[in-house]
Structure formats: structure tokens, C-alpha cells
PDB file of N, CA and C in Angstrom:
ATOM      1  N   UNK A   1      -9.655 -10.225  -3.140  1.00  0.00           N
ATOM      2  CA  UNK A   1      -8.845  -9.376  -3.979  1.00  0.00           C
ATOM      3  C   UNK A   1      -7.659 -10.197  -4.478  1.00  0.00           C
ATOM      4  N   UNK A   2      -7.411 -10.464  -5.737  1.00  0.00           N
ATOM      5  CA  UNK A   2      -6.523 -11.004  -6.016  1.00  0.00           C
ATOM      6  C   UNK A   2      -5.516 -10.487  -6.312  1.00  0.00           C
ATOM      7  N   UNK A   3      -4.538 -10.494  -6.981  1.00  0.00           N
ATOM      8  CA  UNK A   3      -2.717 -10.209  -7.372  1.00  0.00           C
ATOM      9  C   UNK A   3      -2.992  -8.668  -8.098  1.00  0.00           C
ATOM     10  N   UNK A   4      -3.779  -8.608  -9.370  1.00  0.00           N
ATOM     11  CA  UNK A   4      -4.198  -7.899 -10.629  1.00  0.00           C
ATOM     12  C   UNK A   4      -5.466  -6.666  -9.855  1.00  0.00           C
ATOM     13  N   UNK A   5      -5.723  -7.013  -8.806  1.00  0.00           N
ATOM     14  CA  UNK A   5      -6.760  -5.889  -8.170  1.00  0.00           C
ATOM     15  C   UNK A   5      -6.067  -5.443  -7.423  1.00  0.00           C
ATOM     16  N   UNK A   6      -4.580  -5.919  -6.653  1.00  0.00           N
ATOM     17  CA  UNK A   6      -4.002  -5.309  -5.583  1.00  0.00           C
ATOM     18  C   UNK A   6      -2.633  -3.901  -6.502  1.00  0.00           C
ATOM     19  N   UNK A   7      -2.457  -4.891  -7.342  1.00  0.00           N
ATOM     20  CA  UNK A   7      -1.905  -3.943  -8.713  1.00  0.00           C
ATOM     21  C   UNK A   7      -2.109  -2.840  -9.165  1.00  0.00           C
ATOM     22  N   UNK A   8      -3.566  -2.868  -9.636  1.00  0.00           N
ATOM     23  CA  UNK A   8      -4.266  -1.958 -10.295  1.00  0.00           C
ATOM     24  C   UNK A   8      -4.554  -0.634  -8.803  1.00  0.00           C
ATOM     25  N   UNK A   9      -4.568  -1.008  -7.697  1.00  0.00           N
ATOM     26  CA  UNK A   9      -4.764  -0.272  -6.563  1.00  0.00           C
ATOM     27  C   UNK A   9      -3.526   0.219  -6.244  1.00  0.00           C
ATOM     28  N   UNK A  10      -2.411  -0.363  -6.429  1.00  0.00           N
ATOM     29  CA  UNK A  10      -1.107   0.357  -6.287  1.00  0.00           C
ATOM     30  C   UNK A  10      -1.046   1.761  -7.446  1.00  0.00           C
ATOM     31  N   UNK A  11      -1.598   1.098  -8.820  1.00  0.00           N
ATOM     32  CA  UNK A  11      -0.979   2.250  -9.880  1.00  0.00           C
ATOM     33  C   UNK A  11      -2.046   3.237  -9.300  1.00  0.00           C
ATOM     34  N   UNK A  12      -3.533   3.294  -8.746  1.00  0.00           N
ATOM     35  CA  UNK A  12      -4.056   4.574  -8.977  1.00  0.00           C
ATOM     36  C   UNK A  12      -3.593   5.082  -7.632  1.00  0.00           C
ATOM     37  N   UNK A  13      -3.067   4.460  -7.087  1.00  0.00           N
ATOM     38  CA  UNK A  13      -2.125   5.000  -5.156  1.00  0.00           C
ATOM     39  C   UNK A  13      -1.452   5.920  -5.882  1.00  0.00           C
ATOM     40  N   UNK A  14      -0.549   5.307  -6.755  1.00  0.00           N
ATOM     41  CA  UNK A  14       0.949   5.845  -7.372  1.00  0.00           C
ATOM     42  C   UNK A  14       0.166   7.458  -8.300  1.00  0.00           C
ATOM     43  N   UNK A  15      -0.562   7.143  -8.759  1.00  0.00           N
ATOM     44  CA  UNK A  15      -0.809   7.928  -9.700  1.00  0.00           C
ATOM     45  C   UNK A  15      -1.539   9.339  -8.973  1.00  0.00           C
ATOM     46  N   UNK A  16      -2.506   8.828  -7.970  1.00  0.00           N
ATOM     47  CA  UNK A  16      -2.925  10.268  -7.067  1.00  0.00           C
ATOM     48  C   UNK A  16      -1.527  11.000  -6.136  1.00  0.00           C
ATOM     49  N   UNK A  17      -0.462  10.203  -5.597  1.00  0.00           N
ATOM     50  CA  UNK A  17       0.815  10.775  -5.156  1.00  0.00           C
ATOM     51  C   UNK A  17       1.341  11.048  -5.875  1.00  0.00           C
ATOM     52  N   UNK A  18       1.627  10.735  -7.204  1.00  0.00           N
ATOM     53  CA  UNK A  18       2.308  11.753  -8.034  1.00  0.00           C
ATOM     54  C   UNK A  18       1.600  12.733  -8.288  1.00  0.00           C
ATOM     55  N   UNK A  19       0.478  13.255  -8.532  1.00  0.00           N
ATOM     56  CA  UNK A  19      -0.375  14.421  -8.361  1.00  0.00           C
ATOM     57  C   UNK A  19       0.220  15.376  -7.207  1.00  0.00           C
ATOM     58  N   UNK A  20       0.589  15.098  -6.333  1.00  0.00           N
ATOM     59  CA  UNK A  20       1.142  15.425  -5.020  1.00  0.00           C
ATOM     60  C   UNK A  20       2.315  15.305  -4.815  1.00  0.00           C
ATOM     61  N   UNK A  21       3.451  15.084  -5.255  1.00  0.00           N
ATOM     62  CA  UNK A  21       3.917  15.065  -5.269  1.00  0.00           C
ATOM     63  C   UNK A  21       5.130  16.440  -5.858  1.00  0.00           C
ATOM     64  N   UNK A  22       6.280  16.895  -5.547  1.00  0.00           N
ATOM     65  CA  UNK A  22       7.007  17.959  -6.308  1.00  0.00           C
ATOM     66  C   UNK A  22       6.719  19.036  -5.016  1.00  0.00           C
ATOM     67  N   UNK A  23       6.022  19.481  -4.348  1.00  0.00           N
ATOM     68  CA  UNK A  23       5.315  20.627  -3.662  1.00  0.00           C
ATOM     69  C   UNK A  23       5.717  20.168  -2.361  1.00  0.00           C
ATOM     70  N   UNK A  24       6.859  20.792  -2.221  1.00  0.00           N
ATOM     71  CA  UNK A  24       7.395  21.198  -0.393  1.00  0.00           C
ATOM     72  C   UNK A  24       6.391  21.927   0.116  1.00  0.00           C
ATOM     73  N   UNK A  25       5.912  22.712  -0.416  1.00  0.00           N
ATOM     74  CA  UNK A  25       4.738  23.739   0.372  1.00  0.00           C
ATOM     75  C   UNK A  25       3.268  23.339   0.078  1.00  0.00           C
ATOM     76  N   UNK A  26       3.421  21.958   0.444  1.00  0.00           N
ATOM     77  CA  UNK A  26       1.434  21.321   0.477  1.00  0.00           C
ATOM     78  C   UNK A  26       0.804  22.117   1.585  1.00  0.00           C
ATOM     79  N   UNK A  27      -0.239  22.149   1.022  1.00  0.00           N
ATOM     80  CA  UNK A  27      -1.316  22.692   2.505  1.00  0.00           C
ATOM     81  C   UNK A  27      -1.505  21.553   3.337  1.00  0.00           C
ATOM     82  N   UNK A  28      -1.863  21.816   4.849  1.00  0.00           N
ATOM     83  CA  UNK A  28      -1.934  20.801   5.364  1.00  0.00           C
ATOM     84  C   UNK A  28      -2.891  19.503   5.054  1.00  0.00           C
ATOM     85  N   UNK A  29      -3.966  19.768   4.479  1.00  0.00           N
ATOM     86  CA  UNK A  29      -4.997  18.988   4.082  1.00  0.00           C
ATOM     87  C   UNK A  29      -4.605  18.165   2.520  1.00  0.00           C
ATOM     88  N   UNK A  30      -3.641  18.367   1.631  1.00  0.00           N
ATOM     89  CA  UNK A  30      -2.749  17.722   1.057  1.00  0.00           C
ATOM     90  C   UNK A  30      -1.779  17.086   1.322  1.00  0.00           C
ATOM     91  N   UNK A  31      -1.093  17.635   2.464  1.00  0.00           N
ATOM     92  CA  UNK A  31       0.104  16.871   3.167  1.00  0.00           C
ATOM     93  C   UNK A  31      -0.481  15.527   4.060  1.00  0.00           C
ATOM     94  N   UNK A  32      -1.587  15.812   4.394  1.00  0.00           N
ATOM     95  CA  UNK A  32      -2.084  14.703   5.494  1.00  0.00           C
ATOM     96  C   UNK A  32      -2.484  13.169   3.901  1.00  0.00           C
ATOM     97  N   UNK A  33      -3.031  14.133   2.999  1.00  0.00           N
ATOM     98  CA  UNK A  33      -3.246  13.025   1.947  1.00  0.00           C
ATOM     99  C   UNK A  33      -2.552  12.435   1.261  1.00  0.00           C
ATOM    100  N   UNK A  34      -1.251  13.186   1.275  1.00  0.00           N
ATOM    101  CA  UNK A  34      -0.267  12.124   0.855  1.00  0.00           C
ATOM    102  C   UNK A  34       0.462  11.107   1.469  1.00  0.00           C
ATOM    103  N   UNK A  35       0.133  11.534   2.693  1.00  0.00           N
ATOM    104  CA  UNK A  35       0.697  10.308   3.913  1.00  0.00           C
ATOM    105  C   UNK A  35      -0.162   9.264   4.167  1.00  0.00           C
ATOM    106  N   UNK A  36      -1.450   9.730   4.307  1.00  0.00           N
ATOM    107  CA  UNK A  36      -2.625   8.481   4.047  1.00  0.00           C
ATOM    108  C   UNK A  36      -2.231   7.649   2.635  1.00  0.00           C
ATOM    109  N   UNK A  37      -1.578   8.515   1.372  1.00  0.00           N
ATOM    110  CA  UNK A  37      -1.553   7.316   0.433  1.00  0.00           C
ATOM    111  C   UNK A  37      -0.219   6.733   0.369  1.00  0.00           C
ATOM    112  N   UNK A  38       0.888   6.929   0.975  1.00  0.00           N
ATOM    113  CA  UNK A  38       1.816   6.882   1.125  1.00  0.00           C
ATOM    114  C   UNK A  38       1.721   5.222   2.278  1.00  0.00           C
ATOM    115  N   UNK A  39       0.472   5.243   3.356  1.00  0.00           N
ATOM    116  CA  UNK A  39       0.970   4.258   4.515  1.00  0.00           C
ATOM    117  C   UNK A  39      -0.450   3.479   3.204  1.00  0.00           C
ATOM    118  N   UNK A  40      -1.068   3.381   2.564  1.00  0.00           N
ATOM    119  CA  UNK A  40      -2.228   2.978   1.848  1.00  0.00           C
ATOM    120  C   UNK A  40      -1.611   2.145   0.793  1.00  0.00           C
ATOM    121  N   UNK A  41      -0.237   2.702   0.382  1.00  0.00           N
ATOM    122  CA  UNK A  41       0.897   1.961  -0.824  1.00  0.00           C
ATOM    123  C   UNK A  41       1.841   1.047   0.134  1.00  0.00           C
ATOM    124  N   UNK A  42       1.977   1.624   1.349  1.00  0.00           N
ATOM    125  CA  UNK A  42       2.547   0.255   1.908  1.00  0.00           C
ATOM    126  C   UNK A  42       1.551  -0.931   2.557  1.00  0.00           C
ATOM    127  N   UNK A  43       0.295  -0.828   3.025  1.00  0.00           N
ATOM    128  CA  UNK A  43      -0.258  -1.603   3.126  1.00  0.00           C
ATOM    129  C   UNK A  43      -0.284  -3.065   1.863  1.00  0.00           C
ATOM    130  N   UNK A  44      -0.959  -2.277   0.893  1.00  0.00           N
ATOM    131  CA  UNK A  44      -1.049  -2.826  -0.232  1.00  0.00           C
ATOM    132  C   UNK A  44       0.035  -3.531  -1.218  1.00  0.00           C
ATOM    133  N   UNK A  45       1.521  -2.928  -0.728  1.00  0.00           N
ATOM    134  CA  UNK A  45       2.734  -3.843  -0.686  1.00  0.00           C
ATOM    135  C   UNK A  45       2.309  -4.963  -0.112  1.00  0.00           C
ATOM    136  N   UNK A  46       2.605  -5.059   1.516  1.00  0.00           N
ATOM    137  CA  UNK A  46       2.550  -6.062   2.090  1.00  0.00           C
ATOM    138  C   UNK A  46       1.800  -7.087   1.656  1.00  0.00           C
ATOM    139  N   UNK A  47       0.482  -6.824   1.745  1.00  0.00           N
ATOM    140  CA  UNK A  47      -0.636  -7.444   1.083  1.00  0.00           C
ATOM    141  C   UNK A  47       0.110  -8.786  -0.233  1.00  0.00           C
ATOM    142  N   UNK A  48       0.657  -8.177  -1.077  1.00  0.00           N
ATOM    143  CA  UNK A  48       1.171  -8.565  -1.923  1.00  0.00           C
ATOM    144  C   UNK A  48       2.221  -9.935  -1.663  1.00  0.00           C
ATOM    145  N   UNK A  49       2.785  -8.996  -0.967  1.00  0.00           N
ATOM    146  CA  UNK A  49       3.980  -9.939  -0.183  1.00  0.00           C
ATOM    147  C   UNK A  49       3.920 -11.098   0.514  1.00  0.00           C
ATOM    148  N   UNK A  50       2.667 -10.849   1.152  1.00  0.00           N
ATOM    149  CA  UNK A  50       2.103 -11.996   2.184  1.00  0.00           C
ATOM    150  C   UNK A  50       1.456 -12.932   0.741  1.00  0.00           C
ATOM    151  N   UNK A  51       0.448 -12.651  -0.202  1.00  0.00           N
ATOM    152  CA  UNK A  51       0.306 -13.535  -0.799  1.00  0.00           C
ATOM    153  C   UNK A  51       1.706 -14.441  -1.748  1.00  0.00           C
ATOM    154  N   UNK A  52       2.053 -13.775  -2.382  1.00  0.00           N
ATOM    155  CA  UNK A  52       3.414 -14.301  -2.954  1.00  0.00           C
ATOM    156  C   UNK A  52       4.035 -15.159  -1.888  1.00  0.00           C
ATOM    157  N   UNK A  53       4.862 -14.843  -0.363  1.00  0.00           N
ATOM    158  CA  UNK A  53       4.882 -15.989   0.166  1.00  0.00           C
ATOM    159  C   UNK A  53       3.991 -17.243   0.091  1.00  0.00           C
ATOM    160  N   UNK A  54       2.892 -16.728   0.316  1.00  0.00           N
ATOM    161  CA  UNK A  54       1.548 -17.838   0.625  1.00  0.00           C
ATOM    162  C   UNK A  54       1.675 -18.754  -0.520  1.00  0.00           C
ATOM    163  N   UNK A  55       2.087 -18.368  -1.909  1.00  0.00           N
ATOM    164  CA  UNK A  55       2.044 -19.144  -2.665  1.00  0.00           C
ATOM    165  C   UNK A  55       3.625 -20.033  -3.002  1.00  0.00           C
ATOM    166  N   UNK A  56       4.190 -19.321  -2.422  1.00  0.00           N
ATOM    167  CA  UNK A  56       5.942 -19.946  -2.792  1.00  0.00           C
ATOM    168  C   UNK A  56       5.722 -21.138  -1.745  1.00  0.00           C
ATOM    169  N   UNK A  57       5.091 -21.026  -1.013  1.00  0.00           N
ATOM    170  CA  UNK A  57       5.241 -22.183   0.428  1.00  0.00           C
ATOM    171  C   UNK A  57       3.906 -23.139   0.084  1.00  0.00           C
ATOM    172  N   UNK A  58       2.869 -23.223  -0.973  1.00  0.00           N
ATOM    173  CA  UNK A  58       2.199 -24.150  -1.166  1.00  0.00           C
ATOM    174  C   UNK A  58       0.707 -23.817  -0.471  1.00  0.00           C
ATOM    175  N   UNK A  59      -0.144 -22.466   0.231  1.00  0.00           N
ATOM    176  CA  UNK A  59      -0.428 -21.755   0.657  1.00  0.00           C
ATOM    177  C   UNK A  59      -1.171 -20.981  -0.224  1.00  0.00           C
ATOM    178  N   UNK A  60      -2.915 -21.186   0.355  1.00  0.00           N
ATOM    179  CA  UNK A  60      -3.511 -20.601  -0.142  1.00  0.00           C
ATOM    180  C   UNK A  60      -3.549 -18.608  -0.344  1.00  0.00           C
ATOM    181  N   UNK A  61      -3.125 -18.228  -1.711  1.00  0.00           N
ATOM    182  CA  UNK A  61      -2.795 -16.738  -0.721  1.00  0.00           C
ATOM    183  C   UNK A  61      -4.082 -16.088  -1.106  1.00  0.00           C
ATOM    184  N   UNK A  62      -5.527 -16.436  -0.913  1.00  0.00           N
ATOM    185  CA  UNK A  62      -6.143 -15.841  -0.669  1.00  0.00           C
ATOM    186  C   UNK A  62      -6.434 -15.925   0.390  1.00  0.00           C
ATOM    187  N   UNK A  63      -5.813 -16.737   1.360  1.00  0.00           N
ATOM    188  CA  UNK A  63      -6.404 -16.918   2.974  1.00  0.00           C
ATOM    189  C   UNK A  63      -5.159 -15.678   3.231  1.00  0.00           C
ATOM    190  N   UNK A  64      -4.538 -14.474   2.748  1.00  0.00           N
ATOM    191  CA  UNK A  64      -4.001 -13.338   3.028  1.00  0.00           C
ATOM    192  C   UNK A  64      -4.919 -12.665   3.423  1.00  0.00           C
ATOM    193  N   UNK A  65      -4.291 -11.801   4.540  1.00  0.00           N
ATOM    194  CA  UNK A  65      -5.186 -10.473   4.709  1.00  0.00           C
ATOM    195  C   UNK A  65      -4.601  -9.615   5.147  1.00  0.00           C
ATOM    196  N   UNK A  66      -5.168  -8.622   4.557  1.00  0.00           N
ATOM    197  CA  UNK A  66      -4.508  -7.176   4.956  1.00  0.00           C
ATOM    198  C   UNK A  66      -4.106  -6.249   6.316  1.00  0.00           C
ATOM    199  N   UNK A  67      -3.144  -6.125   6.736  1.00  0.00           N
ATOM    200  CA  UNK A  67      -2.950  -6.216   8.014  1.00  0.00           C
ATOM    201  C   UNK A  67      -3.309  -4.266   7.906  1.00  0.00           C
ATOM    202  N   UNK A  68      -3.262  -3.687   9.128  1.00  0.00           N
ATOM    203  CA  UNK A  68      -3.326  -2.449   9.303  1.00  0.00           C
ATOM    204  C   UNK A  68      -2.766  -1.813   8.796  1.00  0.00           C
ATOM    205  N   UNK A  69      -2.955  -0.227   8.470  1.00  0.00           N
ATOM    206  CA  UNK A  69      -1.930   0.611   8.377  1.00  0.00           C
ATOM    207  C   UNK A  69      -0.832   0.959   9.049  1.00  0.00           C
ATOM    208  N   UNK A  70      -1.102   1.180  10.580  1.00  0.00           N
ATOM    209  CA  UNK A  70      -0.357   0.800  11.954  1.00  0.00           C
ATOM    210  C   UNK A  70       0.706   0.017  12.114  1.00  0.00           C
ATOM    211  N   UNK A  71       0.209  -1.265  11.880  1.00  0.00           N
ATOM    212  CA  UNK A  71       0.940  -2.348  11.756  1.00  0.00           C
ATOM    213  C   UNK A  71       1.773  -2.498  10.481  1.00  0.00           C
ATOM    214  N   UNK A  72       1.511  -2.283   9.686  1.00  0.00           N
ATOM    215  CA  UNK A  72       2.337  -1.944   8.019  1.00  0.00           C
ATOM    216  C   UNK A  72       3.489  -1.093   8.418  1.00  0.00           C
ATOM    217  N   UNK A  73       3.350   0.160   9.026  1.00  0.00           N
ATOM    218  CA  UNK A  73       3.755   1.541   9.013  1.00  0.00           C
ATOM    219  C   UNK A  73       5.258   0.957  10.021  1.00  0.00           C
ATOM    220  N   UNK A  74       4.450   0.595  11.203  1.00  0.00           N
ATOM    221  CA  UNK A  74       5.974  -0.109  11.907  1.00  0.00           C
ATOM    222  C   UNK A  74       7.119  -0.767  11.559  1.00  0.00           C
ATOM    223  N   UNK A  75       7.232  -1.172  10.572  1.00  0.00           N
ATOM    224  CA  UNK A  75       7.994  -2.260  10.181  1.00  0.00           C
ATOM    225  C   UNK A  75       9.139  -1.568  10.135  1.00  0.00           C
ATOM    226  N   UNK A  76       9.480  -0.111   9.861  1.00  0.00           N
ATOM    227  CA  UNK A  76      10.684   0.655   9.194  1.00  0.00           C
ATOM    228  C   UNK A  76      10.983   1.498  10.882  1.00  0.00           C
ATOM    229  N   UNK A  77      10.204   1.129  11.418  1.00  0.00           N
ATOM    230  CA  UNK A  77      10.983   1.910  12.863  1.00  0.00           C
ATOM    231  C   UNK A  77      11.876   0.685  13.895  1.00  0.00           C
TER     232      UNK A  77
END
């Protein structure tokens, strides 16, 4: 997956949470889906991030890989 596929996966992230977005009163089965795309947009940050280093340091950044959701999700606690 390169730079332009991790991109294009952010805007349709962005674009199904804004669908979802506005509505304090989601049903639970909407609320759970916006948090799946919510830790799915930070994955796919990182992702990003790790390649862009990879390449500022001389670093192949397709030897990046996508770390967990889990592991993504921690970073802010």
C-alpha cells in the first residue's frame, strides 16, 4: 500500500464518519461504528507516519507496517 492508497482510505474513513457524525443519540450499532472508524483513521495515520519517517531517514517505507488498532489506540492514554 503506498502513500495515495493510504490517502484515498483516510478520505472514504472520513467520509463514512461524517455520515455519522452530528447524532448524540446513535444507536448502539452506529456508535460502535464510528469508533471502529474512528481507531481505523488512526491506524491509517500512523501508517503514514511511519512511512514518511522511513523515508526522511533514507528507509525503505514500504518495509512499514501497520501496527494494530490496540496498539495505535494507546498512544493518547
Amino acid at each position: 500500500m503506498d502513500d495515495s492508497d493510504i490517502l484515498a482510505r483516510i478520505t472514504a474513513l472520513v467520509d463514512e464518519e461524517r455520515g455519522l457524525a452530528g447524532d448524540d443519540e446513535l444507536p448502539d450499532e452506529r456508535r460502535h461504528r464510528r469508533r471502529e472508524l474512528e481507531a481505523q483513521l488512526d491506524q491509517c495515520w500512523d501508517l503514514l507516519r511511519q512511512r514518511q519517517a522511513k523515508r526522511e531517514f533514507g528507509e525503505n517505507p514500504d518495509d512499514a507496517q501497520a501496527r494494530s488498532t490496540d496498539n495505535v489506540e494507546r498512544y493518547l492514554q
